[in-house]
C-alpha atoms as a PDB file:
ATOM      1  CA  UNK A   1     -24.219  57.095 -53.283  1.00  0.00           C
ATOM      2  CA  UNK A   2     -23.036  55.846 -50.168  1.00  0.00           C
ATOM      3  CA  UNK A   3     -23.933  52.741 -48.336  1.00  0.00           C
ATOM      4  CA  UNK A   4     -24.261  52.698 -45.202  1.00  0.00           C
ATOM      5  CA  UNK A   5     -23.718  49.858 -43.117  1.00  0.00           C
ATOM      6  CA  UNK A   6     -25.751  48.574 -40.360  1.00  0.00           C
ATOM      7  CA  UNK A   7     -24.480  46.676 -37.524  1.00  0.00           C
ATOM      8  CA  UNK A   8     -26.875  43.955 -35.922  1.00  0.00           C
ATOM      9  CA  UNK A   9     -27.109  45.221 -31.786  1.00  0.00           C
ATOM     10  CA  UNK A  10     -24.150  43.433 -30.334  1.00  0.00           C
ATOM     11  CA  UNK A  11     -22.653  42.512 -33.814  1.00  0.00           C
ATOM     12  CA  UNK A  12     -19.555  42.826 -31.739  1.00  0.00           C
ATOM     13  CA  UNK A  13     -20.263  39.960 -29.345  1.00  0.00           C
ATOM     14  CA  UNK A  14     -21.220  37.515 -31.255  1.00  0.00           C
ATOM     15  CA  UNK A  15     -19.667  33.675 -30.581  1.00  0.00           C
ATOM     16  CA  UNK A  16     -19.272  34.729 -27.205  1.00  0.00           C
ATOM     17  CA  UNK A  17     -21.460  32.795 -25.877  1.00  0.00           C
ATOM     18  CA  UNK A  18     -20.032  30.139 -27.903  1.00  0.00           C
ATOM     19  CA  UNK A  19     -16.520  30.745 -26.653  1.00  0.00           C
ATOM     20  CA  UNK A  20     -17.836  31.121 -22.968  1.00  0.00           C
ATOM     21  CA  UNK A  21     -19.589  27.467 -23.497  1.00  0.00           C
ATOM     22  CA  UNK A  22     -16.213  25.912 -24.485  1.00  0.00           C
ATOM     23  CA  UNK A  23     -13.983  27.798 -21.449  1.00  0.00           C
ATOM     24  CA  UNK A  24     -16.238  26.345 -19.149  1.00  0.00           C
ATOM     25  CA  UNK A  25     -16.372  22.327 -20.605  1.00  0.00           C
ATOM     26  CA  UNK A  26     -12.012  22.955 -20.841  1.00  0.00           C
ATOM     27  CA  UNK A  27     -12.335  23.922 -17.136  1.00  0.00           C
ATOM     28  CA  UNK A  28     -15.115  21.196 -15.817  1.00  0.00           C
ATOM     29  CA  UNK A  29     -12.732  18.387 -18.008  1.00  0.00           C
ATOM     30  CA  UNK A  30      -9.901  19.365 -15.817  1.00  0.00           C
ATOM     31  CA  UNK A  31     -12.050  19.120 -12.745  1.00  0.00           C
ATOM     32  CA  UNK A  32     -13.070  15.574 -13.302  1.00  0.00           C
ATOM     33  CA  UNK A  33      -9.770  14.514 -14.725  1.00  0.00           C
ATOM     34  CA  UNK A  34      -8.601  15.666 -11.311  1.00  0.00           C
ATOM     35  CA  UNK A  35     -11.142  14.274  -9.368  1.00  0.00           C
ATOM     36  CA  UNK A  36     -10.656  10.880 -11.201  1.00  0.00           C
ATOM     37  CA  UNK A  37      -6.492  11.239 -10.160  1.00  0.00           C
ATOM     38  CA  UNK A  38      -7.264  12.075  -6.789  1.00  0.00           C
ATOM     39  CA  UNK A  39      -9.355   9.021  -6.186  1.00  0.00           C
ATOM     40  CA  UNK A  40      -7.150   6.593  -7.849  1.00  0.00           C
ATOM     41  CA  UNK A  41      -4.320   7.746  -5.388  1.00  0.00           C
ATOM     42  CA  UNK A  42      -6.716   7.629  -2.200  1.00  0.00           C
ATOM     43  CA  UNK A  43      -7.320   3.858  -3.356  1.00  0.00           C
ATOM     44  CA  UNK A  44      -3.789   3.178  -3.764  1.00  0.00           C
ATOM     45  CA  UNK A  45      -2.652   5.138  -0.518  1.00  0.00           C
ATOM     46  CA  UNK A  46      -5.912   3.065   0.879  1.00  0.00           C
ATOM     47  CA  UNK A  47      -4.513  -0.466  -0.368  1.00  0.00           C
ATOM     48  CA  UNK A  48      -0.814   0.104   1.053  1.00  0.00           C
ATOM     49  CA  UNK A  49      -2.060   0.690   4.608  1.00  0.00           C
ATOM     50  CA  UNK A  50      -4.159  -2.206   4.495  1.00  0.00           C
ATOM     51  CA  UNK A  51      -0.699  -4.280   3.440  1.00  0.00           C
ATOM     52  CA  UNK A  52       1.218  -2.482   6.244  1.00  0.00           C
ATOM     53  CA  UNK A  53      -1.694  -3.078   8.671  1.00  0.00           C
ATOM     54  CA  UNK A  54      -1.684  -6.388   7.901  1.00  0.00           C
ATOM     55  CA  UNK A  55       2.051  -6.646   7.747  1.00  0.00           C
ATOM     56  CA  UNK A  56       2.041  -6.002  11.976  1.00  0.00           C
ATOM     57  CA  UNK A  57      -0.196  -8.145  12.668  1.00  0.00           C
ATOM     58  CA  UNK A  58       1.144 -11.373  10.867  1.00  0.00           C
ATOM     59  CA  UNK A  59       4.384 -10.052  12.880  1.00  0.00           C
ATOM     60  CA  UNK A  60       2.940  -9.543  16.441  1.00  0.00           C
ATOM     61  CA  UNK A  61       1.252 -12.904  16.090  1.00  0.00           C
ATOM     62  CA  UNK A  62       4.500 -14.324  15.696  1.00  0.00           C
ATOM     63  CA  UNK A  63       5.891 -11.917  18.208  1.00  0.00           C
ATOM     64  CA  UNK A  64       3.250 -13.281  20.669  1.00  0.00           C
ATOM     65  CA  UNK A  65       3.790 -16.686  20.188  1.00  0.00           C
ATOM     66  CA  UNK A  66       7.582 -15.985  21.479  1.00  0.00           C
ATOM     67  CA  UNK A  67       6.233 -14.811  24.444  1.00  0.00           C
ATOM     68  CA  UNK A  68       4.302 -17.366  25.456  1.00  0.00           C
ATOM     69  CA  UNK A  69       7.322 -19.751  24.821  1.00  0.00           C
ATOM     70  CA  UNK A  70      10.553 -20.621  26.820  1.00  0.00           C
ATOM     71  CA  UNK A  71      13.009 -17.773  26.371  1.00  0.00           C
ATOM     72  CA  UNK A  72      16.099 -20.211  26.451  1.00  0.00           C
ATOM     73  CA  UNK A  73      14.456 -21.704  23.128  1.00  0.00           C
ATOM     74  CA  UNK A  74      13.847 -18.879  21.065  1.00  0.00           C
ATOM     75  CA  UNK A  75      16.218 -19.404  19.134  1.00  0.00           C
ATOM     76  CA  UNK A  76      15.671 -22.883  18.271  1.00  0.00           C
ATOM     77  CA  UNK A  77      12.288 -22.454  17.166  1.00  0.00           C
ATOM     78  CA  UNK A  78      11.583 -19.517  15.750  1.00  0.00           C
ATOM     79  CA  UNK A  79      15.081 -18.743  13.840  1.00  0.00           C
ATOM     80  CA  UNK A  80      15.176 -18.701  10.145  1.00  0.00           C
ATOM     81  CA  UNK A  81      14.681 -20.971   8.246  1.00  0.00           C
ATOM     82  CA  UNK A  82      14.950 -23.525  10.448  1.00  0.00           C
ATOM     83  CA  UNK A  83      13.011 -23.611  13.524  1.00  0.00           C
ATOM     84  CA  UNK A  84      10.030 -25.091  13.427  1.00  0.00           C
ATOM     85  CA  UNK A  85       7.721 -22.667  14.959  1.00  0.00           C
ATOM     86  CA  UNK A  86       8.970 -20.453  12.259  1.00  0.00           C
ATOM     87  CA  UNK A  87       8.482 -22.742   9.132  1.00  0.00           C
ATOM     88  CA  UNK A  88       4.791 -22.873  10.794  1.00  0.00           C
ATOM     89  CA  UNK A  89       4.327 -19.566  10.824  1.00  0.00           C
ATOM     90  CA  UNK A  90       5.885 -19.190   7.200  1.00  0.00           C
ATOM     91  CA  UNK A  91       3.579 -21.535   5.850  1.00  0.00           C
ATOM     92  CA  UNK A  92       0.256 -20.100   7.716  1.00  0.00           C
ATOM     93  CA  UNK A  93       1.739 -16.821   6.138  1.00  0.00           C
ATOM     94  CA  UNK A  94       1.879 -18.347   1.870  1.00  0.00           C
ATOM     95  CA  UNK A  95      -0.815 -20.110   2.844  1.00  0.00           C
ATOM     96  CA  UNK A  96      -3.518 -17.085   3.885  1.00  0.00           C
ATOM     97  CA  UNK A  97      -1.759 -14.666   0.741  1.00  0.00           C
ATOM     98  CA  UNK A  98      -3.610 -17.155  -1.972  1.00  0.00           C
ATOM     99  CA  UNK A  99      -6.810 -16.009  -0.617  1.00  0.00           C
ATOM    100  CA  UNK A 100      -6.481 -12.760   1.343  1.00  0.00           C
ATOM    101  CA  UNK A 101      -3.228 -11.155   3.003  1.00  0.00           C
ATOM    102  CA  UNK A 102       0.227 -10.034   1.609  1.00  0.00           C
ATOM    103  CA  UNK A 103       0.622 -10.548  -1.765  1.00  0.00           C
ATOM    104  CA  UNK A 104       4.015 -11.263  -2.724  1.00  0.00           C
ATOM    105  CA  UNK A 105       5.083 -12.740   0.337  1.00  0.00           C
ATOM    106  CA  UNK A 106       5.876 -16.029  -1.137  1.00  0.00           C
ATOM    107  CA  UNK A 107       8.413 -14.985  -3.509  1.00  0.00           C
ATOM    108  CA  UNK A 108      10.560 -13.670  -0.740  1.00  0.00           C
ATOM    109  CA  UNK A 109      10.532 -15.086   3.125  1.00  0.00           C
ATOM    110  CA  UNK A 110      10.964 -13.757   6.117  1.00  0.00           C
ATOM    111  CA  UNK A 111      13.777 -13.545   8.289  1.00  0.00           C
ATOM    112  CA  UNK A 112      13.407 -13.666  12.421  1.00  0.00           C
ATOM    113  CA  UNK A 113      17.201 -13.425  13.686  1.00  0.00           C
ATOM    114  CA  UNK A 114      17.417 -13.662  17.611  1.00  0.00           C
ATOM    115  CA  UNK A 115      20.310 -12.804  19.405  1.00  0.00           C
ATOM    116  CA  UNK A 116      22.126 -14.329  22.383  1.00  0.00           C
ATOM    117  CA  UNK A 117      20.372 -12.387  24.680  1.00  0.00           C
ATOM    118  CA  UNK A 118      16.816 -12.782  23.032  1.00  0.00           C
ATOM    119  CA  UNK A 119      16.675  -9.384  20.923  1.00  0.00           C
ATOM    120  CA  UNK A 120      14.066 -10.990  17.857  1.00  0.00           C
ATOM    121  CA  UNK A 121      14.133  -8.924  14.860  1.00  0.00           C
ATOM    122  CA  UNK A 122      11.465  -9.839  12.507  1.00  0.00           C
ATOM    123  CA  UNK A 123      11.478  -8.714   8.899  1.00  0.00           C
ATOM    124  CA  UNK A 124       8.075  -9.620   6.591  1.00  0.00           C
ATOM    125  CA  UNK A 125       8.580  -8.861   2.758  1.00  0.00           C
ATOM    126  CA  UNK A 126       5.359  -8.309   0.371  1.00  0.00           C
ATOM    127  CA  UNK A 127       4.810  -6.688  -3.306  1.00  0.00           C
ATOM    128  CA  UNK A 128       1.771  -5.642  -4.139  1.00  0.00           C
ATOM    129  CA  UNK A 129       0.149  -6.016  -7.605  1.00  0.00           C
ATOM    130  CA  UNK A 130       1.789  -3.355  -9.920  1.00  0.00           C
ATOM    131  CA  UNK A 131       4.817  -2.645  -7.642  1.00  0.00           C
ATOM    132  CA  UNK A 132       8.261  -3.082  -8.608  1.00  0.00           C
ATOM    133  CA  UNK A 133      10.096  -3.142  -5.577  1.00  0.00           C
ATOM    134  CA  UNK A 134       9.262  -5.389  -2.164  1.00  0.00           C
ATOM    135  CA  UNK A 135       7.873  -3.716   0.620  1.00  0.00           C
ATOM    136  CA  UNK A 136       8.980  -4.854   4.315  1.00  0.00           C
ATOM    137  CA  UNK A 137       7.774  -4.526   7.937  1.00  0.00           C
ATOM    138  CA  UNK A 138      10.709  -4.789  10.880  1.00  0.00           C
ATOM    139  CA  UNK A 139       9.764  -5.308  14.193  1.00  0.00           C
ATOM    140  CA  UNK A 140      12.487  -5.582  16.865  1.00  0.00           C
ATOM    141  CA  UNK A 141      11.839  -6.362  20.439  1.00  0.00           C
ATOM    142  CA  UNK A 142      13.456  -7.811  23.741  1.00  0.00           C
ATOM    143  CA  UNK A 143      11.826 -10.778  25.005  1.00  0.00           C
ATOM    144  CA  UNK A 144      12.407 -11.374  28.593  1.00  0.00           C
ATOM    145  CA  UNK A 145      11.004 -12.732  31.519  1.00  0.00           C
END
């Protein structure tokens, strides 16, 4: 005699669920996993502007302070490395990135050139934690009266 044999309702669907379960943890893992990628490079992008923000302003102050001087001395005080107005500002500038500021910009100074007819170009140097290479902010203007 013949046996016959009896399939459960759905007895072709079963682990489905199971399977369905799984999909959807592979897909949500990727999600976060994303999510957690995306908002380390937002901090990172976040953290460089803050260096390049603070970057200008160390170089306008600078910058101002050459405007409020005498033109025809420019180059005597604020050339690198040895004007005096600039080995202040250097050392305001190591001084403020122990605590807050550039990092990095003690291991490499800056450089103000001035030329004949008072064209300052002012480089600032900074590396971040974790970077390789420096960074650097050039600002380049005319100073005139």
């Amino acid at each position: 005699m013949r046996t016959a044999r009896r399939c459960s309702p759905g007895g072709h669907s079963q682990g489905v669920v199971l399977l369905d379960a799984l999909i959807a943890i592979v897909i949500f893992s990727i999600g976060i996993v994303g999510m957690v990628a995306l908002q380390s490079a937002a901090t990172k992008l976040s953290r460089d502007a803050k260096y390049r923000s603070d970057a200008a302003m160390a170089v306008d102050q600078v910058v101002a302070q050459m405007w409020v001087s005498n033109p025809g001395t420019l180059s005597a005080n604020f050339k690198s490395p040895e004007g005096a107005q600039y080995k202040t500002w250097a050392a305001t500038l190591t001084s403020l990135s122990a605590t807050q500021g550039l990092p990095g910009v003690r291991e490499k100074a800056p450089v103000i050139e001035v030329s004949a007819d008072n064209i300052v170009t002012v480089t600032l140097y900074w590396r971040a934690p974790g970077d390789d290479a420096y960074h650097r902010y050039v600002s380049t203007t005319h100073i005139a009266r």
